[in-house]
PDB file of N, CA and C in Angstrom:
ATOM      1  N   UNK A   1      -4.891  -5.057  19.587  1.00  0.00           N
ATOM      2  CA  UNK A   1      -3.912  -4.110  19.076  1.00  0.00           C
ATOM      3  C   UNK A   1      -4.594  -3.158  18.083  1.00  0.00           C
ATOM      4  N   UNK A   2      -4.151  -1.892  18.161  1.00  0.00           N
ATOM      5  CA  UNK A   2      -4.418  -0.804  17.501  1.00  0.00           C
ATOM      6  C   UNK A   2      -3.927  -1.238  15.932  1.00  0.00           C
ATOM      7  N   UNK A   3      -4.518  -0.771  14.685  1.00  0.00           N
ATOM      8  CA  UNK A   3      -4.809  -0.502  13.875  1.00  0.00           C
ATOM      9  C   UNK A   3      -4.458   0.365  12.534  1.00  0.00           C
ATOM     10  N   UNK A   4      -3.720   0.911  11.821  1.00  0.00           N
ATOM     11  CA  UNK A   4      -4.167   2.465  10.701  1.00  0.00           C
ATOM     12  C   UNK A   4      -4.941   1.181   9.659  1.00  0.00           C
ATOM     13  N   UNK A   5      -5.768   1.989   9.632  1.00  0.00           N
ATOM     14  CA  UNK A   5      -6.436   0.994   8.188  1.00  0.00           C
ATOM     15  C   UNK A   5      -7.069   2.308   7.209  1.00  0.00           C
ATOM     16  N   UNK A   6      -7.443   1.676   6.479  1.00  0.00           N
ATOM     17  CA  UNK A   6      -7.399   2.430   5.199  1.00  0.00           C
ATOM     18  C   UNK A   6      -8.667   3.801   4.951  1.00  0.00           C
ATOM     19  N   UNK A   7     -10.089   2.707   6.083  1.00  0.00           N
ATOM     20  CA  UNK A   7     -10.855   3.836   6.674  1.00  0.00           C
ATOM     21  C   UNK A   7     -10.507   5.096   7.547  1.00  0.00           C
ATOM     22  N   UNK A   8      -9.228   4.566   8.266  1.00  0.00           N
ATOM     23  CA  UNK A   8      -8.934   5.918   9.670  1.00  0.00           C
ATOM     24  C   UNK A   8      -7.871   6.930   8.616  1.00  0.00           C
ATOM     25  N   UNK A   9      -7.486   6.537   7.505  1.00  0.00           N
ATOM     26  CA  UNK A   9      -6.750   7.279   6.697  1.00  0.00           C
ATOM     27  C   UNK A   9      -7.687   8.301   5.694  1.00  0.00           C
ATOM     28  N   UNK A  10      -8.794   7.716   5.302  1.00  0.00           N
ATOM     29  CA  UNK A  10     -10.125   8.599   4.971  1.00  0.00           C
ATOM     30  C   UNK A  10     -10.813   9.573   6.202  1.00  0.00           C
ATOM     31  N   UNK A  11     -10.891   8.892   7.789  1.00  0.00           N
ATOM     32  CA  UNK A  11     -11.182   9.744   8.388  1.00  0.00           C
ATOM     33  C   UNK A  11     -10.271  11.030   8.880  1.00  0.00           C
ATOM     34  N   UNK A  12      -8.344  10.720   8.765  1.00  0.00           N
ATOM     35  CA  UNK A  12      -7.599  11.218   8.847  1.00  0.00           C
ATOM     36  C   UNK A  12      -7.579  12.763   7.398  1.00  0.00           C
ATOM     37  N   UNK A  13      -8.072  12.042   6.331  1.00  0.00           N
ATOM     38  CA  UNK A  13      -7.692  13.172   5.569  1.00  0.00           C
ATOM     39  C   UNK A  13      -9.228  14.431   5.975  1.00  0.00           C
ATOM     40  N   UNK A  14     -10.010  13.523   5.981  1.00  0.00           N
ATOM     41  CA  UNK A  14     -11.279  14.884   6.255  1.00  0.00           C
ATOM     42  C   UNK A  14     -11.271  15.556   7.710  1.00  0.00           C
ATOM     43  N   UNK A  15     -10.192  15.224   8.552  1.00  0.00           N
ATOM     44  CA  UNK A  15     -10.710  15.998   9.470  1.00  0.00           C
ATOM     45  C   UNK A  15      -9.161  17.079  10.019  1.00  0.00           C
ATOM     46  N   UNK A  16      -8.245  16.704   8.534  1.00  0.00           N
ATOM     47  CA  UNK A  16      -7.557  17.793   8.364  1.00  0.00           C
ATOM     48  C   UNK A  16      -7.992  18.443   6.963  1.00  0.00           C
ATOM     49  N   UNK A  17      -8.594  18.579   6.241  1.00  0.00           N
ATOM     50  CA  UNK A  17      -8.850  19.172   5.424  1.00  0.00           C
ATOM     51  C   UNK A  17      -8.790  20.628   5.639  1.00  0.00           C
ATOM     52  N   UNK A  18      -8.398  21.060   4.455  1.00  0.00           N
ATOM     53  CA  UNK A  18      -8.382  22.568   4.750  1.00  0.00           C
ATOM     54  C   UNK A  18      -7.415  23.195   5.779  1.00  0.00           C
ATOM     55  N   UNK A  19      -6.358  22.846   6.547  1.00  0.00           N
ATOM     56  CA  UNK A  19      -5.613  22.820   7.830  1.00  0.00           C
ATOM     57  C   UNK A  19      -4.545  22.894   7.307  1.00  0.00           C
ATOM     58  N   UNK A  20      -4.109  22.107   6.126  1.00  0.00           N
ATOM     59  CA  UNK A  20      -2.755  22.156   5.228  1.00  0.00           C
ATOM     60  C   UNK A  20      -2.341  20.699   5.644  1.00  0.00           C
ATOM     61  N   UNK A  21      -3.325  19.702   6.147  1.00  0.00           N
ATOM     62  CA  UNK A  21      -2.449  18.739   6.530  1.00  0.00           C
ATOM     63  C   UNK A  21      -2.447  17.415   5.214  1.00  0.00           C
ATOM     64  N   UNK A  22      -3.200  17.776   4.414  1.00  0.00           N
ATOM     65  CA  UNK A  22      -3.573  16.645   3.713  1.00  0.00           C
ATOM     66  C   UNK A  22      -2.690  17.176   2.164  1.00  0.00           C
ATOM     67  N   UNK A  23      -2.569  15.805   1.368  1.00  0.00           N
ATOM     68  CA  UNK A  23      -1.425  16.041   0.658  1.00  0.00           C
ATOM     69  C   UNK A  23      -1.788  17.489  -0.586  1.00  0.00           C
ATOM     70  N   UNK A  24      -3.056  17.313  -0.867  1.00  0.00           N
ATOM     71  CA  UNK A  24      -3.087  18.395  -1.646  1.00  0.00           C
ATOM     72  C   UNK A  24      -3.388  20.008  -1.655  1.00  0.00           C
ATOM     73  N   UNK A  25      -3.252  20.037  -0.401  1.00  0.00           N
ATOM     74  CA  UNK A  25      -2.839  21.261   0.514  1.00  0.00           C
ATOM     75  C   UNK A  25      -1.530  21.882   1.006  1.00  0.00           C
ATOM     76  N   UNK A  26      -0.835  20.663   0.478  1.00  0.00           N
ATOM     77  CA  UNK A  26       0.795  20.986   1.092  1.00  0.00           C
ATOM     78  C   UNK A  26       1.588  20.555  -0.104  1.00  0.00           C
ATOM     79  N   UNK A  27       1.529  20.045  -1.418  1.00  0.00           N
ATOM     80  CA  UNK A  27       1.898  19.373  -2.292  1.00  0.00           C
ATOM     81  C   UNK A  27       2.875  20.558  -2.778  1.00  0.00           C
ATOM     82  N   UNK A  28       2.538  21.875  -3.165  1.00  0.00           N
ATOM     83  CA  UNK A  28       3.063  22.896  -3.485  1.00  0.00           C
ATOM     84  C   UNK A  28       4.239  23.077  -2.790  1.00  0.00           C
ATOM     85  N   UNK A  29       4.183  22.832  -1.174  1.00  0.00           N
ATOM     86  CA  UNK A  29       5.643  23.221  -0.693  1.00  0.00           C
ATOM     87  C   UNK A  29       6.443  22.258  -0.723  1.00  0.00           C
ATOM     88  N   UNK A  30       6.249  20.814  -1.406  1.00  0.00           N
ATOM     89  CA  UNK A  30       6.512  19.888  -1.632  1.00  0.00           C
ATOM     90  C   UNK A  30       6.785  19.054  -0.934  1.00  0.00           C
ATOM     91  N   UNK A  31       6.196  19.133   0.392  1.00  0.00           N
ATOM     92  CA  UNK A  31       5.557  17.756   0.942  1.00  0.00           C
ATOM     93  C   UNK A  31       4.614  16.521   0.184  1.00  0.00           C
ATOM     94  N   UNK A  32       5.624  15.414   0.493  1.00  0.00           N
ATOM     95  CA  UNK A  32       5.363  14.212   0.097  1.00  0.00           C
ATOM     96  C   UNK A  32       4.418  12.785   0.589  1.00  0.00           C
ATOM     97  N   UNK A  33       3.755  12.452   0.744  1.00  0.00           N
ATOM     98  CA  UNK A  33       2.967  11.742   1.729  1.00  0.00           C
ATOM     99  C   UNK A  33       4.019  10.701   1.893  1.00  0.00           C
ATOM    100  N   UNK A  34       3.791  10.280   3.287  1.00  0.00           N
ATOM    101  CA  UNK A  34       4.867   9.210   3.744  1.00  0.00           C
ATOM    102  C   UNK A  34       4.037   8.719   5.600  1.00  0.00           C
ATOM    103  N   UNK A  35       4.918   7.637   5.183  1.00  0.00           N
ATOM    104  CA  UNK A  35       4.397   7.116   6.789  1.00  0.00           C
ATOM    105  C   UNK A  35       5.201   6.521   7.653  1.00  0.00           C
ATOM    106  N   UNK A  36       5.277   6.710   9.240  1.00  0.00           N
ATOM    107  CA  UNK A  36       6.476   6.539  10.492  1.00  0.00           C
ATOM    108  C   UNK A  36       5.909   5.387  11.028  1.00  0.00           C
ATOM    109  N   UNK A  37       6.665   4.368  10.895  1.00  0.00           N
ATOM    110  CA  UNK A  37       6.675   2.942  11.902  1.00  0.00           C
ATOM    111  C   UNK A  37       7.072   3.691  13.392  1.00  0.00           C
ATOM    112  N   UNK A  38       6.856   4.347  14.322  1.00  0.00           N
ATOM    113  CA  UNK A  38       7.002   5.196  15.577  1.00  0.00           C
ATOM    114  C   UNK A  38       7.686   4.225  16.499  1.00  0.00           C
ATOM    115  N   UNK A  39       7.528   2.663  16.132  1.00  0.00           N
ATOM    116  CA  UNK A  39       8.452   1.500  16.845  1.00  0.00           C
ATOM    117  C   UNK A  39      10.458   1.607  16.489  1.00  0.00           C
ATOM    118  N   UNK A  40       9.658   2.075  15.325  1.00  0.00           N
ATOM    119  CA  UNK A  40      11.375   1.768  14.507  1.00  0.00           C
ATOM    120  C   UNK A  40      12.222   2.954  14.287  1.00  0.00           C
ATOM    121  N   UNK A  41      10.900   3.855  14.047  1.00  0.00           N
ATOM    122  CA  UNK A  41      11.424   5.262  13.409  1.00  0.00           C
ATOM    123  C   UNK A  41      11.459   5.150  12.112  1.00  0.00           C
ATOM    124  N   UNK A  42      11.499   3.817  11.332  1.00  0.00           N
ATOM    125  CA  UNK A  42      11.396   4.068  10.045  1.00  0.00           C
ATOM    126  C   UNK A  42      10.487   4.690   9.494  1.00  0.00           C
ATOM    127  N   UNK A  43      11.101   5.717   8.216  1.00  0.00           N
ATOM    128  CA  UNK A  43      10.186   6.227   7.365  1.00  0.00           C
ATOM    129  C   UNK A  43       9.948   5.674   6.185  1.00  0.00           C
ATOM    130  N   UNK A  44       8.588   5.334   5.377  1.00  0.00           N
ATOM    131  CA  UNK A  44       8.182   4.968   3.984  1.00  0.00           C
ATOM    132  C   UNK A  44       7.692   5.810   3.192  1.00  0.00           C
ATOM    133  N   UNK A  45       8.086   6.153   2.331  1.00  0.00           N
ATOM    134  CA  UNK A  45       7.080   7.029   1.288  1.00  0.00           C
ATOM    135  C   UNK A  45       5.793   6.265   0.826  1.00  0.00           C
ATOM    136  N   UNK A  46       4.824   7.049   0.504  1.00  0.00           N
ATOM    137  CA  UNK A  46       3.453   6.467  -0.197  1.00  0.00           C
ATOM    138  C   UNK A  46       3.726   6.014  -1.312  1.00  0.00           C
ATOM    139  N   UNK A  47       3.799   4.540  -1.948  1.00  0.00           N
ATOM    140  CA  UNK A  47       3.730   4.482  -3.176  1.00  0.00           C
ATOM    141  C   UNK A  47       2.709   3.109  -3.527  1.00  0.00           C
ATOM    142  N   UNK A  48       2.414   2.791  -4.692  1.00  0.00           N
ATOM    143  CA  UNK A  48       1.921   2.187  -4.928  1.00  0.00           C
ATOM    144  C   UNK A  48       2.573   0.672  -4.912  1.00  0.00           C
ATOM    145  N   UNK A  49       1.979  -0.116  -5.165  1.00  0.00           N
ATOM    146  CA  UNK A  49       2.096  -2.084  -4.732  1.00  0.00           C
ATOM    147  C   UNK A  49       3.352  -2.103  -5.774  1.00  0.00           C
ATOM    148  N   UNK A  50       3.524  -1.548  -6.970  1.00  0.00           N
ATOM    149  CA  UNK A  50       4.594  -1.627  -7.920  1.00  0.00           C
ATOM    150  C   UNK A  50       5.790  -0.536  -7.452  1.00  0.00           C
ATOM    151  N   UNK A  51       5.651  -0.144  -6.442  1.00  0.00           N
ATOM    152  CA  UNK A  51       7.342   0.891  -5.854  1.00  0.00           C
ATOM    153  C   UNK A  51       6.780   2.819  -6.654  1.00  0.00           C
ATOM    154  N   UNK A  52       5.708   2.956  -7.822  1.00  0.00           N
ATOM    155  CA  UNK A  52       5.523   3.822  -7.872  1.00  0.00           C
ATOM    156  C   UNK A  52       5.158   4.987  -6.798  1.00  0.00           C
ATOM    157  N   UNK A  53       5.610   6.198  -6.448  1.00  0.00           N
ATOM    158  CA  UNK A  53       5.392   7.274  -5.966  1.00  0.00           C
ATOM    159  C   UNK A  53       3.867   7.548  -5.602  1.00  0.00           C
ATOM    160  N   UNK A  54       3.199   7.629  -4.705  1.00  0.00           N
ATOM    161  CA  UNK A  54       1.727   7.976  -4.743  1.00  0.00           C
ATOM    162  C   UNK A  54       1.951   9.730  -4.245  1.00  0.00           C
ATOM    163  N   UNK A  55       1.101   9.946  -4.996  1.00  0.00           N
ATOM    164  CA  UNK A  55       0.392  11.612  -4.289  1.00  0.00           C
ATOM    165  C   UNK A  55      -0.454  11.770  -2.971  1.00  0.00           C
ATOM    166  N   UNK A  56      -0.962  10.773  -2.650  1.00  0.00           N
ATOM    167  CA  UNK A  56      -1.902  10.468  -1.452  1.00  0.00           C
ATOM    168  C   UNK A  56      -0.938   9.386  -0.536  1.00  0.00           C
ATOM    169  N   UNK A  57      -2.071   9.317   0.644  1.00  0.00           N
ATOM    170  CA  UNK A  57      -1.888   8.178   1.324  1.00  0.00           C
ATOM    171  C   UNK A  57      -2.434   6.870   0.848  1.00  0.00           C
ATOM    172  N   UNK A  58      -1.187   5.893   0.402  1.00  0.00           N
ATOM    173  CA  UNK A  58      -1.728   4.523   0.099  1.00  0.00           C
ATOM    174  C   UNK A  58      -1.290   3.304   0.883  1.00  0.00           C
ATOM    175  N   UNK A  59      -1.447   2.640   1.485  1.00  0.00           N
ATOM    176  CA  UNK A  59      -1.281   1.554   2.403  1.00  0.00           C
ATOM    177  C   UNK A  59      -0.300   0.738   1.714  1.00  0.00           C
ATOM    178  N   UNK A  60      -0.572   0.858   0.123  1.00  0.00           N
ATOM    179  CA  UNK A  60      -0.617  -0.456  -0.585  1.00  0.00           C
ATOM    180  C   UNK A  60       1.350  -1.234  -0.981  1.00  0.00           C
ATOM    181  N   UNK A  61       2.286   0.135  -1.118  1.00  0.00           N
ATOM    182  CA  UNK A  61       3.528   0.480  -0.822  1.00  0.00           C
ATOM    183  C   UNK A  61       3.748  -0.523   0.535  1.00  0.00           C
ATOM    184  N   UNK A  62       3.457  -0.658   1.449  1.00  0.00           N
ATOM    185  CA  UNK A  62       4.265  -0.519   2.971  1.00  0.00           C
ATOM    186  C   UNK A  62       4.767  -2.409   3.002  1.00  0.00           C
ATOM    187  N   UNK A  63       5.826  -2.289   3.637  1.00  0.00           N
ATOM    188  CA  UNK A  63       6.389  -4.220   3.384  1.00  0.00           C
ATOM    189  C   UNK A  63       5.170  -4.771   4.593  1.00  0.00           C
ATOM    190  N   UNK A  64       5.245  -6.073   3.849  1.00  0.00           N
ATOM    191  CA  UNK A  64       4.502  -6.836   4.742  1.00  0.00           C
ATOM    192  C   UNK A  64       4.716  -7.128   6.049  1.00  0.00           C
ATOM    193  N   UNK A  65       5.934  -7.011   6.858  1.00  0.00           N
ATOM    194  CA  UNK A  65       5.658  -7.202   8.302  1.00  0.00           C
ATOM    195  C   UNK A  65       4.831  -6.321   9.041  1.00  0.00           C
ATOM    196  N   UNK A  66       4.470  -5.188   8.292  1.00  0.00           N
ATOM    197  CA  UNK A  66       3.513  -4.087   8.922  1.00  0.00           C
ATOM    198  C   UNK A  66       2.003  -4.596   8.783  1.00  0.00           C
ATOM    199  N   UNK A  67       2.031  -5.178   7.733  1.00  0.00           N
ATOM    200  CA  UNK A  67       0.793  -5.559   7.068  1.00  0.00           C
ATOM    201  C   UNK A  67      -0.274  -6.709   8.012  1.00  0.00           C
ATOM    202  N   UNK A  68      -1.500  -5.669   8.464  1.00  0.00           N
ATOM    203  CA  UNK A  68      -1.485  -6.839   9.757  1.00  0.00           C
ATOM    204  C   UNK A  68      -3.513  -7.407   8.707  1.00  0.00           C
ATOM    205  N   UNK A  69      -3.678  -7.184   7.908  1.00  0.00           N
ATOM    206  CA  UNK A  69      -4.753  -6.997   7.369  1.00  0.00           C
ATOM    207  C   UNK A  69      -5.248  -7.148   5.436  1.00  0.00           C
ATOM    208  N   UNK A  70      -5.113  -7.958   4.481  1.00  0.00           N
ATOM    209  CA  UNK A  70      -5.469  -7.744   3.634  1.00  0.00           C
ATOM    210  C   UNK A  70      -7.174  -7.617   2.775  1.00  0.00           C
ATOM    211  N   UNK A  71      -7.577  -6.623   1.731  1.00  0.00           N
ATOM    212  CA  UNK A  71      -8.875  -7.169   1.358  1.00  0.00           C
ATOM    213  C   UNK A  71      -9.073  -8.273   0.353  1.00  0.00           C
ATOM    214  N   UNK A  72      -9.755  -8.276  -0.353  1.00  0.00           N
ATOM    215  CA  UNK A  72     -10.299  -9.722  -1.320  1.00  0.00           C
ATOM    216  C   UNK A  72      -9.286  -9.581  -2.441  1.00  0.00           C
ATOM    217  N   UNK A  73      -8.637  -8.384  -2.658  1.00  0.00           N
ATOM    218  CA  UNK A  73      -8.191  -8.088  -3.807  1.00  0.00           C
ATOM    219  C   UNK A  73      -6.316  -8.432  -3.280  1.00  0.00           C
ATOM    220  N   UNK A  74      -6.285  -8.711  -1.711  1.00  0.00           N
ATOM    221  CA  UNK A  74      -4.669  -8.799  -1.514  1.00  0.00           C
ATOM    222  C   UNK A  74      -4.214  -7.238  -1.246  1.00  0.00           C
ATOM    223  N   UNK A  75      -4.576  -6.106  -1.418  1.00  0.00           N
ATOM    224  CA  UNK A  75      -4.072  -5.055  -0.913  1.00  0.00           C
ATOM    225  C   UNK A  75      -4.210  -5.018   0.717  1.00  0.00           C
ATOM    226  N   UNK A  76      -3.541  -4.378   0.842  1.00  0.00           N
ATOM    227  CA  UNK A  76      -3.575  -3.896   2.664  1.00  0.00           C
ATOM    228  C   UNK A  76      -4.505  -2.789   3.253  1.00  0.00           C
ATOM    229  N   UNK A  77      -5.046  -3.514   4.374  1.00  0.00           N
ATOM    230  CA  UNK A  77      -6.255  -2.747   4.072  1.00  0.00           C
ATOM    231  C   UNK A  77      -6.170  -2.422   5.858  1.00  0.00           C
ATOM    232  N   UNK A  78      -5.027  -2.763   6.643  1.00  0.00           N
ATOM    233  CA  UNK A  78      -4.745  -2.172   8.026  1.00  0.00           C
ATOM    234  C   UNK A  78      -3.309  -2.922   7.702  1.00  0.00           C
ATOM    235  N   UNK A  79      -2.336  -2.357   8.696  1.00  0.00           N
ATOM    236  CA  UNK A  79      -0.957  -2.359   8.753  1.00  0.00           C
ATOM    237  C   UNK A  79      -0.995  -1.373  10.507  1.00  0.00           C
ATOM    238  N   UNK A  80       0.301  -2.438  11.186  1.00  0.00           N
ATOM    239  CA  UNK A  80       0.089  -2.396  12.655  1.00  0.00           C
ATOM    240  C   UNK A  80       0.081  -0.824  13.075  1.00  0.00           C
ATOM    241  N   UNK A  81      -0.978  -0.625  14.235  1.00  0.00           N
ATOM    242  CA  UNK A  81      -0.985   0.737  15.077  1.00  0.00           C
ATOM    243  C   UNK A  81       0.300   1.451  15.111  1.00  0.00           C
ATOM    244  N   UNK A  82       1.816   0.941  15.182  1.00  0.00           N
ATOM    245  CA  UNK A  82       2.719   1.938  15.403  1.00  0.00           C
ATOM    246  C   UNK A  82       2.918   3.061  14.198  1.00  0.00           C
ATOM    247  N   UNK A  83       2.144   2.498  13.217  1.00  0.00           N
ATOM    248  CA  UNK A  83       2.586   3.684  11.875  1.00  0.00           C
ATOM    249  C   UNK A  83       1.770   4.258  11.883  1.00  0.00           C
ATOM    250  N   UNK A  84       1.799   5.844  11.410  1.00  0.00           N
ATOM    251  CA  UNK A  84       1.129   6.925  11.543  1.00  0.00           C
ATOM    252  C   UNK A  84       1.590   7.289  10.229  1.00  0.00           C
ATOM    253  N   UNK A  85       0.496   8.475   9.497  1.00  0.00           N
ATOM    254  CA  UNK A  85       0.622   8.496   8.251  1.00  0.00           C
ATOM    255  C   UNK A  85       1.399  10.026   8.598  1.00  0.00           C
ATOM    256  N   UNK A  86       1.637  10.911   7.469  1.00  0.00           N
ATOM    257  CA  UNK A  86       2.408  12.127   7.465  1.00  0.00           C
ATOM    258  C   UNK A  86       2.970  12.624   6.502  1.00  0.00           C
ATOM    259  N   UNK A  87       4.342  13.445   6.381  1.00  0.00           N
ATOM    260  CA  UNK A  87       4.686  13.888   5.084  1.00  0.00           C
ATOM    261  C   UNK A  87       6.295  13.696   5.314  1.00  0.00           C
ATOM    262  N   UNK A  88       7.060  14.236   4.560  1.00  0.00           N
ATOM    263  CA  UNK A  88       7.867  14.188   4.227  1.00  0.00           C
ATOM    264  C   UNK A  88       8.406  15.544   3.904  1.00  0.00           C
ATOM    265  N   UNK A  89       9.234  16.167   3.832  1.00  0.00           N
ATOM    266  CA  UNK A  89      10.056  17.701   3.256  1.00  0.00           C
ATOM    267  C   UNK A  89      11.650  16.943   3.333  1.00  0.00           C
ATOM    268  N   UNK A  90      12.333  17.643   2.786  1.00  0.00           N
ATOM    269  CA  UNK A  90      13.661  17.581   2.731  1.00  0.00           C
ATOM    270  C   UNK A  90      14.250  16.511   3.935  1.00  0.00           C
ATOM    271  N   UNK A  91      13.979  15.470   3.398  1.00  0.00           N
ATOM    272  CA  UNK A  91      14.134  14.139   4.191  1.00  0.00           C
ATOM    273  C   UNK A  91      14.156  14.583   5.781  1.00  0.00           C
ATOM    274  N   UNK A  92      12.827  15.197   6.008  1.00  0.00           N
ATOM    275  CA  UNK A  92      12.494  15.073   7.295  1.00  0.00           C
ATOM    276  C   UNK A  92      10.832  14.294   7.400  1.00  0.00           C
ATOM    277  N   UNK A  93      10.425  13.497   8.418  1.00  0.00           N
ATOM    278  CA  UNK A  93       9.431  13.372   8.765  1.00  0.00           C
ATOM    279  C   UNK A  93       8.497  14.485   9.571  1.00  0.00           C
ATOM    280  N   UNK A  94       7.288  14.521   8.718  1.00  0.00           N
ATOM    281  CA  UNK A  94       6.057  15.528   9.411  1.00  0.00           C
ATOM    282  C   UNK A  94       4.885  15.010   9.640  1.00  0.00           C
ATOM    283  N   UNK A  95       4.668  14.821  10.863  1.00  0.00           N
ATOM    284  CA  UNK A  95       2.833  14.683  10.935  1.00  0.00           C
ATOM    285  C   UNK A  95       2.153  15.548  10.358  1.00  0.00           C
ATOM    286  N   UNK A  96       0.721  15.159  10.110  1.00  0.00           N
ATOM    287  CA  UNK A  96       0.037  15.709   9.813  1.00  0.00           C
ATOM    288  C   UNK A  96      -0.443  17.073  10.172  1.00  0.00           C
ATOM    289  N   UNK A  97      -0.155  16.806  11.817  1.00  0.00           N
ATOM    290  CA  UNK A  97      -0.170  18.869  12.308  1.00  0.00           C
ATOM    291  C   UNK A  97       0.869  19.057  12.291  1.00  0.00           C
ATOM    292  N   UNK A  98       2.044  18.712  12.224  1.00  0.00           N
ATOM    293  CA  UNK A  98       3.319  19.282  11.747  1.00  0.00           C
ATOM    294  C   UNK A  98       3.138  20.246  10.222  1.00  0.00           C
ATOM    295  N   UNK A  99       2.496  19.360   9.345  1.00  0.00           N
ATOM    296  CA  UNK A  99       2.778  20.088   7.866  1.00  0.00           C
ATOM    297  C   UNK A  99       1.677  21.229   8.055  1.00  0.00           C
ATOM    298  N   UNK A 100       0.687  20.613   8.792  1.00  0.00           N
ATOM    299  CA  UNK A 100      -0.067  21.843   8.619  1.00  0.00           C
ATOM    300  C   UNK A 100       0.755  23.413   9.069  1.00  0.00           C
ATOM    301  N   UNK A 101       0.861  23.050  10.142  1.00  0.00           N
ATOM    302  CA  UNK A 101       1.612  24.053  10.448  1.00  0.00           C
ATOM    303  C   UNK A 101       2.509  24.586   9.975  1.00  0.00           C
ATOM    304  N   UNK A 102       3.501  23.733   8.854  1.00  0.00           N
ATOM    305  CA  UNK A 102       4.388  24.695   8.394  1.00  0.00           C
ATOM    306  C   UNK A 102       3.824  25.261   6.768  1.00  0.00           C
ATOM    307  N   UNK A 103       2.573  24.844   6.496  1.00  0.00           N
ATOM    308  CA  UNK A 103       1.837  25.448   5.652  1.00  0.00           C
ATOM    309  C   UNK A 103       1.484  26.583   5.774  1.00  0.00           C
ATOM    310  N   UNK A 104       0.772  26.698   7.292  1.00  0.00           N
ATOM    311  CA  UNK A 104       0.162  27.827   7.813  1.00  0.00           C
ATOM    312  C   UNK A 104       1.288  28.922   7.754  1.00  0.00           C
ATOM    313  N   UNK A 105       2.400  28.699   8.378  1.00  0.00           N
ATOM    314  CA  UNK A 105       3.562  29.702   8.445  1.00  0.00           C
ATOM    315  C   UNK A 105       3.925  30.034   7.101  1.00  0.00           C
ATOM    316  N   UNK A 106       3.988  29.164   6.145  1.00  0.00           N
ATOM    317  CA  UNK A 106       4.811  29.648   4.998  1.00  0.00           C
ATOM    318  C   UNK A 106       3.285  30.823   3.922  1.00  0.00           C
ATOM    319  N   UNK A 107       2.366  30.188   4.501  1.00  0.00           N
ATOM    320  CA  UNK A 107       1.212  31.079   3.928  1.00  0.00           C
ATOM    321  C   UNK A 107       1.389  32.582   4.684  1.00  0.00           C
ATOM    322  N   UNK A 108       1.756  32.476   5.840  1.00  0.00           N
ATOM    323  CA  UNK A 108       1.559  34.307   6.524  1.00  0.00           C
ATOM    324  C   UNK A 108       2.721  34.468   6.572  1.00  0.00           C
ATOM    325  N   UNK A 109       3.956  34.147   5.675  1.00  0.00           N
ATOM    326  CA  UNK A 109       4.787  34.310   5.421  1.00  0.00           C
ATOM    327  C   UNK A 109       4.559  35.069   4.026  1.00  0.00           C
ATOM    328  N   UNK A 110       3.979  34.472   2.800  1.00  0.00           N
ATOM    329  CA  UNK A 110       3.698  34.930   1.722  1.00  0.00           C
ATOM    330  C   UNK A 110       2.661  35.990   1.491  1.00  0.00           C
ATOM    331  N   UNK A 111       1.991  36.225   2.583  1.00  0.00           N
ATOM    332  CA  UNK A 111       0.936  37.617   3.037  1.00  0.00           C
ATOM    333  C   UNK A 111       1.670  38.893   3.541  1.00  0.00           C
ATOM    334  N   UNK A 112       2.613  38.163   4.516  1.00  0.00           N
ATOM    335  CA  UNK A 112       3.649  39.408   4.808  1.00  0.00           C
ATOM    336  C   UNK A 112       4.237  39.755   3.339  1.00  0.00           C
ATOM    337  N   UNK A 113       4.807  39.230   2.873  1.00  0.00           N
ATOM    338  CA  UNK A 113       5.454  39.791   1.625  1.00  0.00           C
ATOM    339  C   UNK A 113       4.280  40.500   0.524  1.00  0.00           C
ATOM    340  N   UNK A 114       3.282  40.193   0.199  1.00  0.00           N
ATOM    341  CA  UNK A 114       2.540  40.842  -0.609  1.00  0.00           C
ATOM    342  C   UNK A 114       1.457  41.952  -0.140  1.00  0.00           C
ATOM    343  N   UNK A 115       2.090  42.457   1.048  1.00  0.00           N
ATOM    344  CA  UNK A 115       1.573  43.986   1.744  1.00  0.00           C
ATOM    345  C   UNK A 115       2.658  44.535   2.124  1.00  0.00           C
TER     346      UNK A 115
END
């Protein structure tokens, strides 16, 4: 069985970088990092092991039936293939080329207006 672990979430943020997909590229339009169980449809926000809010993608938030993986320290360090990481806007779910994209638009949106 497939996997998100905490490495494919490092390879996930560098190979949207710069694209608008990663949280501090989209933070401004106030996309939230969050992640889709795609089995359930449930959505989770990123937060930390104590229920705090994360700015990034953190594994460490997500309940344990997802949790297919811990490291030495007890954090989660893979949680099952159906969740995919993403964002959040006005309680909608966005993938990662989702936000990009509505980054991209709201940017040549804000170019049209300042010519």
């Amino acid at each position: 069985m497939l996997t998100l672990s905490k490495r494919y979430l490092e390879l996930e943020q560098a190979a949207h970088r710069g694209t608008g997909g990663v949280s501090s590229e989209n933070r401004h339009l106030g996309f939230v990092p969050a992640f889709m169980d795609t089995r359930t449809g449930k959505v989770y926000g990123s937060t930390f092991a104590d229920g705090r809010p994360a700015a990034f993608h953190l594994l460490d938030g997500l309940p344990d039936e997802l949790v297919v993986a811990r490291d030495r320290y007890g954090r989660p360090s893979q949680v099952v293939g159906s969740v995919i990481s993403g964002f959040t806007l006005d309680g909608r779910f966005y993938t990662r080329e989702q936000a990009a994209a509505q980054v991209s638009r709201s940017e040549a949106y804000s170019d049209s207006l300042a010519h």
